[in-house]
Protein backbone atom coordinates (compact mmCIF):
# COMPACT_ATOMS: atom_id res chain seq x y z
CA UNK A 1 1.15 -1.81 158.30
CA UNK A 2 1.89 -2.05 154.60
CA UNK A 3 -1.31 -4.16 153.75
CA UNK A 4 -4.60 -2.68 155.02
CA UNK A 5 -6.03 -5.59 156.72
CA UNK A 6 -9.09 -7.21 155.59
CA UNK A 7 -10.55 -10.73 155.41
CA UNK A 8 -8.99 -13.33 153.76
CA UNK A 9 -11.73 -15.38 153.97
CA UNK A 10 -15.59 -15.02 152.76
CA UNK A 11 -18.45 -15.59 155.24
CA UNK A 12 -22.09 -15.93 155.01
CA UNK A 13 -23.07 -12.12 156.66
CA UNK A 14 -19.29 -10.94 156.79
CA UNK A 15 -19.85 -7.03 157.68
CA UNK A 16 -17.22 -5.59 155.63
CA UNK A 17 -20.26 -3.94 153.75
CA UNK A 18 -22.08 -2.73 157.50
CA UNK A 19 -19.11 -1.31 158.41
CA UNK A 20 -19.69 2.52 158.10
CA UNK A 21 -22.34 1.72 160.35
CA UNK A 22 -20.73 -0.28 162.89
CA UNK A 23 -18.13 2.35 163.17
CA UNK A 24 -20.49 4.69 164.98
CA UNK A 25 -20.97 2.79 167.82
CA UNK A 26 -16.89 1.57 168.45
CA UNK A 27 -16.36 3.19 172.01
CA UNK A 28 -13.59 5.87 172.58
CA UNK A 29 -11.92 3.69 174.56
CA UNK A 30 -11.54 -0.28 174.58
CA UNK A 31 -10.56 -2.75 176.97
CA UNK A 32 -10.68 -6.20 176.10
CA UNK A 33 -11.98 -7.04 172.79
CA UNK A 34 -14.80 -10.17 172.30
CA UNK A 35 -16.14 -11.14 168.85
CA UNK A 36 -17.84 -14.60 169.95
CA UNK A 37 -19.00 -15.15 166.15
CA UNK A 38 -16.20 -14.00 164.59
CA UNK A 39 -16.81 -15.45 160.89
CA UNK A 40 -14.92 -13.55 158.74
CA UNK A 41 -13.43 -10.94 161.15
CA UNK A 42 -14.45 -7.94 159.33
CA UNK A 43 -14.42 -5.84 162.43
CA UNK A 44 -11.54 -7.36 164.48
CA UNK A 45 -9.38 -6.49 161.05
CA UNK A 46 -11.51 -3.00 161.01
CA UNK A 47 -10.35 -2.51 164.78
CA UNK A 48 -6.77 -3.16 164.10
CA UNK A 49 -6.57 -1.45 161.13
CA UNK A 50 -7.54 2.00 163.23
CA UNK A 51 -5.44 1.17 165.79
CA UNK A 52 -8.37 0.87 168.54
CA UNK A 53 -7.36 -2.72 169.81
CA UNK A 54 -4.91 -0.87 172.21
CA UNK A 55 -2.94 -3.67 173.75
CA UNK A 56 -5.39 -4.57 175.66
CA UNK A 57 -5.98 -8.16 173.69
CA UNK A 58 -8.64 -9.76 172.00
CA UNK A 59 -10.58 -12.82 171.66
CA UNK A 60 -11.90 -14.14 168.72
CA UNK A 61 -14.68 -17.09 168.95
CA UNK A 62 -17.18 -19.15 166.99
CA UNK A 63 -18.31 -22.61 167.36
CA UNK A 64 -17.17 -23.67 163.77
CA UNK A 65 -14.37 -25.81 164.48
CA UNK A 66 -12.99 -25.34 161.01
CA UNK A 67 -13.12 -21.82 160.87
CA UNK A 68 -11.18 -21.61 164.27
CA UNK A 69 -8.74 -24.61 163.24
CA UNK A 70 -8.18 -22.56 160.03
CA UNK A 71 -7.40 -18.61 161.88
CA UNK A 72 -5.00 -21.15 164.19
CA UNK A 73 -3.09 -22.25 161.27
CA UNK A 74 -2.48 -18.75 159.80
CA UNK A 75 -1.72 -17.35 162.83
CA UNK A 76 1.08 -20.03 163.51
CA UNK A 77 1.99 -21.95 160.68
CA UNK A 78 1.58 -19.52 158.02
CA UNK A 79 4.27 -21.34 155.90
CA UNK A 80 2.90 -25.02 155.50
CA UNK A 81 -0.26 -23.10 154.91
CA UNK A 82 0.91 -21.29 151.42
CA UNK A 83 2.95 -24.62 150.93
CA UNK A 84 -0.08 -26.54 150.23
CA UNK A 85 -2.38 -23.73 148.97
CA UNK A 86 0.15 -22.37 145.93
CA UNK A 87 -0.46 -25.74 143.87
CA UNK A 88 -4.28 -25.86 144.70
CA UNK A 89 -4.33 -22.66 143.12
CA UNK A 90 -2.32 -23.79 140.01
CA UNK A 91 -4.59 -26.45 139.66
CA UNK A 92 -7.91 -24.88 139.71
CA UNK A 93 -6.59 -22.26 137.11
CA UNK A 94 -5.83 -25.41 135.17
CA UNK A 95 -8.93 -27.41 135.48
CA UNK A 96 -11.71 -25.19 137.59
CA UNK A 97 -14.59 -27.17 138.57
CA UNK A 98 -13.32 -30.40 137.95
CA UNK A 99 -10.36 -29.83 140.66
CA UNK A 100 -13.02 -28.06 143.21
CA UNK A 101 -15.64 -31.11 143.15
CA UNK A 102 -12.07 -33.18 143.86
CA UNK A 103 -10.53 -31.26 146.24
CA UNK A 104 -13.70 -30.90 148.67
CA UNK A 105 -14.89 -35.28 147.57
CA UNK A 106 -11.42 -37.06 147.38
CA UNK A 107 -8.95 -34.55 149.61
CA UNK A 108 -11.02 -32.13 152.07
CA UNK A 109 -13.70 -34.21 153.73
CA UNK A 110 -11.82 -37.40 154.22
CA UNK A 111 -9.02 -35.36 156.31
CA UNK A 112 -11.98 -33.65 158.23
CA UNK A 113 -13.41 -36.85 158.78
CA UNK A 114 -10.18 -38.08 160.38
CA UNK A 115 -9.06 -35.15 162.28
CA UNK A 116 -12.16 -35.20 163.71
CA UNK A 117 -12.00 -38.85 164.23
CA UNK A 118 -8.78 -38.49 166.28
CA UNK A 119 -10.69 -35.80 168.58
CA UNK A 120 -11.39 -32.85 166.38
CA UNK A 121 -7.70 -31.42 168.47
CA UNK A 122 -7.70 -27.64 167.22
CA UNK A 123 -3.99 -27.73 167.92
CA UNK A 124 -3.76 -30.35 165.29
CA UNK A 125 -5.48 -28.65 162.93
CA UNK A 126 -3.48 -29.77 160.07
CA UNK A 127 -2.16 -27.00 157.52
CA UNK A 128 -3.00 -29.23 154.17
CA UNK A 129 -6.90 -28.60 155.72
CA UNK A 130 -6.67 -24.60 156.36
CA UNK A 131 -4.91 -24.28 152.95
CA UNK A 132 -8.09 -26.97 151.54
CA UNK A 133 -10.81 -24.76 153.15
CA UNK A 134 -9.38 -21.37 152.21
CA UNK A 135 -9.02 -22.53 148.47
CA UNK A 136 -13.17 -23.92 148.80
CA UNK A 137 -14.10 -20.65 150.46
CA UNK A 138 -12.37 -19.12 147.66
CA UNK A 139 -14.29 -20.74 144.89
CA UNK A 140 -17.50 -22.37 146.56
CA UNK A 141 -20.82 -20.86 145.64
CA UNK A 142 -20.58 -17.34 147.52
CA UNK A 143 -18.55 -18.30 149.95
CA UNK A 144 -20.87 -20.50 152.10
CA UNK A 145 -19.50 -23.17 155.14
CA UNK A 146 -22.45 -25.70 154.95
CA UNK A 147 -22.50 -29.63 155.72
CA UNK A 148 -24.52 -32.82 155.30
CA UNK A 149 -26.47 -34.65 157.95
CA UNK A 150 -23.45 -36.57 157.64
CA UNK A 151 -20.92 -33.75 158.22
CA UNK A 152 -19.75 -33.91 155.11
CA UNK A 153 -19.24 -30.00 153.60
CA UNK A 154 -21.38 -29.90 150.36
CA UNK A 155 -21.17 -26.61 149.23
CA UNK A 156 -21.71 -26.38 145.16
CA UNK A 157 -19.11 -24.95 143.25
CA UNK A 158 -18.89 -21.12 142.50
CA UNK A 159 -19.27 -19.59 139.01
CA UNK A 160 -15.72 -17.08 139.29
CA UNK A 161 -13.69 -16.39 136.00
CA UNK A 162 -10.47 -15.88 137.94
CA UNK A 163 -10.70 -15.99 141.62
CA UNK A 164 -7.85 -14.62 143.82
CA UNK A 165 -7.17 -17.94 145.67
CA UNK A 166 -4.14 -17.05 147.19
CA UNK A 167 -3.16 -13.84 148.37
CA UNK A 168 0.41 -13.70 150.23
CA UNK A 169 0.65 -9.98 151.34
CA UNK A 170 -3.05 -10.13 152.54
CA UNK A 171 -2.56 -13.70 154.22
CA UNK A 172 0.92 -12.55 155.48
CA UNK A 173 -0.77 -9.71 157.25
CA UNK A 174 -3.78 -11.69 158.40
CA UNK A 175 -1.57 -13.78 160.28
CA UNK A 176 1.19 -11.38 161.95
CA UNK A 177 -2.52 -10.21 163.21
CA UNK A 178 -3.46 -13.35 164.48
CA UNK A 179 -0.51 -14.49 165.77
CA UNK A 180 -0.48 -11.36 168.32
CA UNK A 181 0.08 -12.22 171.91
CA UNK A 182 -2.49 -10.59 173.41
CA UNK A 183 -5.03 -12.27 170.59
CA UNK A 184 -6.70 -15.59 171.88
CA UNK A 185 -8.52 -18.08 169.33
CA UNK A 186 -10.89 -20.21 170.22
CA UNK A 187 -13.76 -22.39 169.78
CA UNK A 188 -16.54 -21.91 171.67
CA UNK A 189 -20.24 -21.06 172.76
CA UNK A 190 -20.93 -17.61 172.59
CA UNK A 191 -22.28 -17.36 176.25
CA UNK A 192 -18.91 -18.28 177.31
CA UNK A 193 -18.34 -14.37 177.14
CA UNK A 194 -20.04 -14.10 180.15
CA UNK A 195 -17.12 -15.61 182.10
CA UNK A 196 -14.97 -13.19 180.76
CA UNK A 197 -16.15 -10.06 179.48
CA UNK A 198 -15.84 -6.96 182.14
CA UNK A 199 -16.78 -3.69 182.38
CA UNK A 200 -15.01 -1.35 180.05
CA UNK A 201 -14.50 -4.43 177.60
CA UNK A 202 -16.15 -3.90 174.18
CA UNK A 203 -18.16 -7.06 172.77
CA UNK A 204 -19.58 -7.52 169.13
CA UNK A 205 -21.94 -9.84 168.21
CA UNK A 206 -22.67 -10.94 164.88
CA UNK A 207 -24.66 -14.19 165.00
CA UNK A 208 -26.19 -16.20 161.95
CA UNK A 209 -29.79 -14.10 161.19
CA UNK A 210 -32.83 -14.97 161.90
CA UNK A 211 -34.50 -15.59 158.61
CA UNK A 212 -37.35 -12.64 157.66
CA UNK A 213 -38.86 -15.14 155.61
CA UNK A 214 -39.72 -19.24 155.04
CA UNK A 215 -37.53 -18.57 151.86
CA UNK A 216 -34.84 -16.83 153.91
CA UNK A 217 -33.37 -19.24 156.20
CA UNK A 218 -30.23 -18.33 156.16
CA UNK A 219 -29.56 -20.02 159.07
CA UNK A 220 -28.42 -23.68 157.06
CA UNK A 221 -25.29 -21.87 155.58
CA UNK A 222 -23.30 -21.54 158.30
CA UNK A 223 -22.79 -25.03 159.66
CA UNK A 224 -24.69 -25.40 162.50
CA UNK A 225 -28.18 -24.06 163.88
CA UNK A 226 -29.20 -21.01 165.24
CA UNK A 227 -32.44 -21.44 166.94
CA UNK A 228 -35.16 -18.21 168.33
CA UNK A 229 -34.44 -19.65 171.44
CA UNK A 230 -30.95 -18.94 170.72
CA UNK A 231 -31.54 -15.77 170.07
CA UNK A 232 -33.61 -15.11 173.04
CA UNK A 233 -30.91 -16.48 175.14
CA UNK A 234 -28.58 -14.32 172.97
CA UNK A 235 -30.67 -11.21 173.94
CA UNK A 236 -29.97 -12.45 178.09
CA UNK A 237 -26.43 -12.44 177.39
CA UNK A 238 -26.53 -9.34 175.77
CA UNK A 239 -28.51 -7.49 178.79
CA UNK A 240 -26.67 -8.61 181.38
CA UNK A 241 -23.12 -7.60 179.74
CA UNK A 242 -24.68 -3.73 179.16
CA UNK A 243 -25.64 -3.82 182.93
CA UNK A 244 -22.12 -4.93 183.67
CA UNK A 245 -20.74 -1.49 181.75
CA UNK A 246 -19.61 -3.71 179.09
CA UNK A 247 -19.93 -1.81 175.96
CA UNK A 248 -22.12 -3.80 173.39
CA UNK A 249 -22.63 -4.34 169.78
CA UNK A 250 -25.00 -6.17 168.02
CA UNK A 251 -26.08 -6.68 164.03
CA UNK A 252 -29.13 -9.01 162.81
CA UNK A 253 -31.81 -9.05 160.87
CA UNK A 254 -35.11 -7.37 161.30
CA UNK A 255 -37.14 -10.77 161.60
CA UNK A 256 -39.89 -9.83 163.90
CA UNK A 257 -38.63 -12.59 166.33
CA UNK A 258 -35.42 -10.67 166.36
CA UNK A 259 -37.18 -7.23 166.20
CA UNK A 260 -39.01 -7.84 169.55
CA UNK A 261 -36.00 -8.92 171.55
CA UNK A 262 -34.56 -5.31 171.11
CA UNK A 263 -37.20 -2.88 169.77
CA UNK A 264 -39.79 -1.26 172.44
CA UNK A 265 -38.46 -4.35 174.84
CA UNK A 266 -38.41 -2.87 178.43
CA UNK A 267 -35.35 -5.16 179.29
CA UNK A 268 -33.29 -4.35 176.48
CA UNK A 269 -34.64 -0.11 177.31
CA UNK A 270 -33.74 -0.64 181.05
CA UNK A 271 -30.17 -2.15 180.36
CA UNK A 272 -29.52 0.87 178.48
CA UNK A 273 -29.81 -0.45 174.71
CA UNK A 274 -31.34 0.81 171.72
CA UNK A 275 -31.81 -0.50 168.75
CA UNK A 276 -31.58 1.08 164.78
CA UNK A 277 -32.67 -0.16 161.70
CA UNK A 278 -29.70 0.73 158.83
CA UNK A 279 -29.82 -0.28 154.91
CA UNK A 280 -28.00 -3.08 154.28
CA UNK A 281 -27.18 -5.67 151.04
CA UNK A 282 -28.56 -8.99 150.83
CA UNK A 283 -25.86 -10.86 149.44
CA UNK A 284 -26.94 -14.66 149.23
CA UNK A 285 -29.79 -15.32 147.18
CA UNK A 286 -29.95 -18.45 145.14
CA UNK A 287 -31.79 -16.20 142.59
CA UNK A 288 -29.65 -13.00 141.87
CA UNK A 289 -32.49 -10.68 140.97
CA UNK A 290 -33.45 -10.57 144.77
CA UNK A 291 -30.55 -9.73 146.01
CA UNK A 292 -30.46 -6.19 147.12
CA UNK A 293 -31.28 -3.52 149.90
CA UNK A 294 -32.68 -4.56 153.14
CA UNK A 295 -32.80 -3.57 156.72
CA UNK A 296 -30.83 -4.40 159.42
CA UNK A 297 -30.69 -4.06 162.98
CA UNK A 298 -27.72 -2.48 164.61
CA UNK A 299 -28.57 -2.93 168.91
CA UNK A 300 -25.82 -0.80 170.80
CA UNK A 301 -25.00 0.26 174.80
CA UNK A 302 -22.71 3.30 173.02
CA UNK A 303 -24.19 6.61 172.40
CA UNK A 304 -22.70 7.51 168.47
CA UNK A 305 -20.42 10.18 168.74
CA UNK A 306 -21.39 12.36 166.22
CA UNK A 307 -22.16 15.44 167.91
CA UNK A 308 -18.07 15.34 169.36
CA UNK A 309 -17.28 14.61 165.46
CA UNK A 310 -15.63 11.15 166.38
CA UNK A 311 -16.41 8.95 163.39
């Protein structure tokens, strides 16, 4: 593949930095692929790029309509896409924040509002909207997908000299990638995995963090909530796919809700987990000076291959 693929698009936790990490625990051999929160894709675009997806298909979920609507469009109708995305990228060289407060007030959430208004139909997901949302992820304040009470998406603008708004080879790739037949999209719960997921499939789980802190509620970026039940039912789902001999991934923080789902728990021990803590960045912090190293917690069913020098 000419472009190494990567994503195109910037998500609140995206693992692009994790994934020397996450590499150790890819098994030697994968079936089916899950990523039920797929945000930005980082390893799905990892996987491909080493050539471990193996024909055997993948499918890519999250219950952020937009995000899904906008991988759809890519994937299938990666020319209207750039059609409308070229000119907002003119513009915003031209007239920065002035065009961004526009584009997301006057142009993005008014289509929302109506797509969603005629049914919120992922297969009309119109183009003008993936193009609007890639240029806001683009540009918006580190990269965030956050509405209103109202559903409106309020994200502030970003402070970015020259972003790279639009980015044919990489978006080019991206969606030859997408558009694979054996790779599904779609919009979902993430216990739906359950229904599908089989023994010899690999699944990687990368929900929205359980804050470590009452400052670090992370948790309001991402467009919907994410709950400590919903991470104890998370930690159910996650058992009883490793007792399956479905190989299993996790990342999240080290919140001590989290911590005691996984760590020491006799469930997680007896389904044949463990759990590791690994450095990691904080990258969203409304205050940049506490931004920085942290510790996060990698849960895995796959023994890391070092000792047979697989990396």
């Amino acid at each position: 593949m000419a472009v190494k693929l990567r994503p195109f698009l910037k998500w609140v936790g995206g693992k692009r930095q994790l994934l020397p990490e996450l590499r150790r625990y890819y098994p030697a051999s994968i079936g089916r692929y899950f990523e039920p929160f797929v945000g930005s894709g980082a390893v799905f675009f990892d996987l491909l790029n080493r050539d471990r997806i193996n024909g055997h298909g993948a499918v890519l979920g999250d219950d952020n309509a937009d995000l899904i609507g906008c991988y759809r469009r890519v994937g299938h109708s990666l020319a209207e896409v750039l059609a409308a995305l070229e000119p907002l990228a003119e513009e915003h060289a031209r007239r920065g924040r002035e065009c961004y407060l526009e584009v997301r007030d006057r142009r993005f959430n008014p289509m929302r509002a109506a797509w969603r208004d005629r049914g919120a139909n992922l297969d009309e997901y119109p183009a003008e909207l993936a193009a609007m949302l890639i240029y806001l992820n683009r540009t918006g304040y580190n990269g965030l997908f956050r509405v209103n009470a109202s559903g409106e998406f309020n994200v502030p603008p970003g402070r970015y000299d020259k972003p790279k708004i639009l980015d044919r080879a990489l978006l080019t790739a991206a969606s030859q990638a997408l558009a694979s037949p054996g790779v599904t999209l779609r919009h979902w719960a993430f216990d739906r995995v359950l229904d599908e997921a089989r023994e010899g499939d690999f699944v990687y789980f990368d929900p929205p963090y359980a804050p470590v802190s009452a400052t670090a509620n992370f948790r309001a970026y991402t467009g919907r909530g994410f709950s400590d039940r919903d991470q104890e039912t998370l930690q159910r789902v996650v058992i009883e796919l490793a007792r399956r001999g479905v190989n299993v991934l996790l990342s999240n923080s080290t919140a001590a809700s989290v911590a005691g789902l996984y760590e020491n728990n006799r469930d997680a021990r007896d389904a044949g987990l463990g759990a590791v803590r690994v450095p990691a960045r904080r990258s969203i912090n409304s205050n940049a000076t506490r931004r920085g190293a942290v510790e996060e917690l990698v849960v895995s069913n796959v023994e890391p291959p070092e000792a047979a020098g697989i990396l």
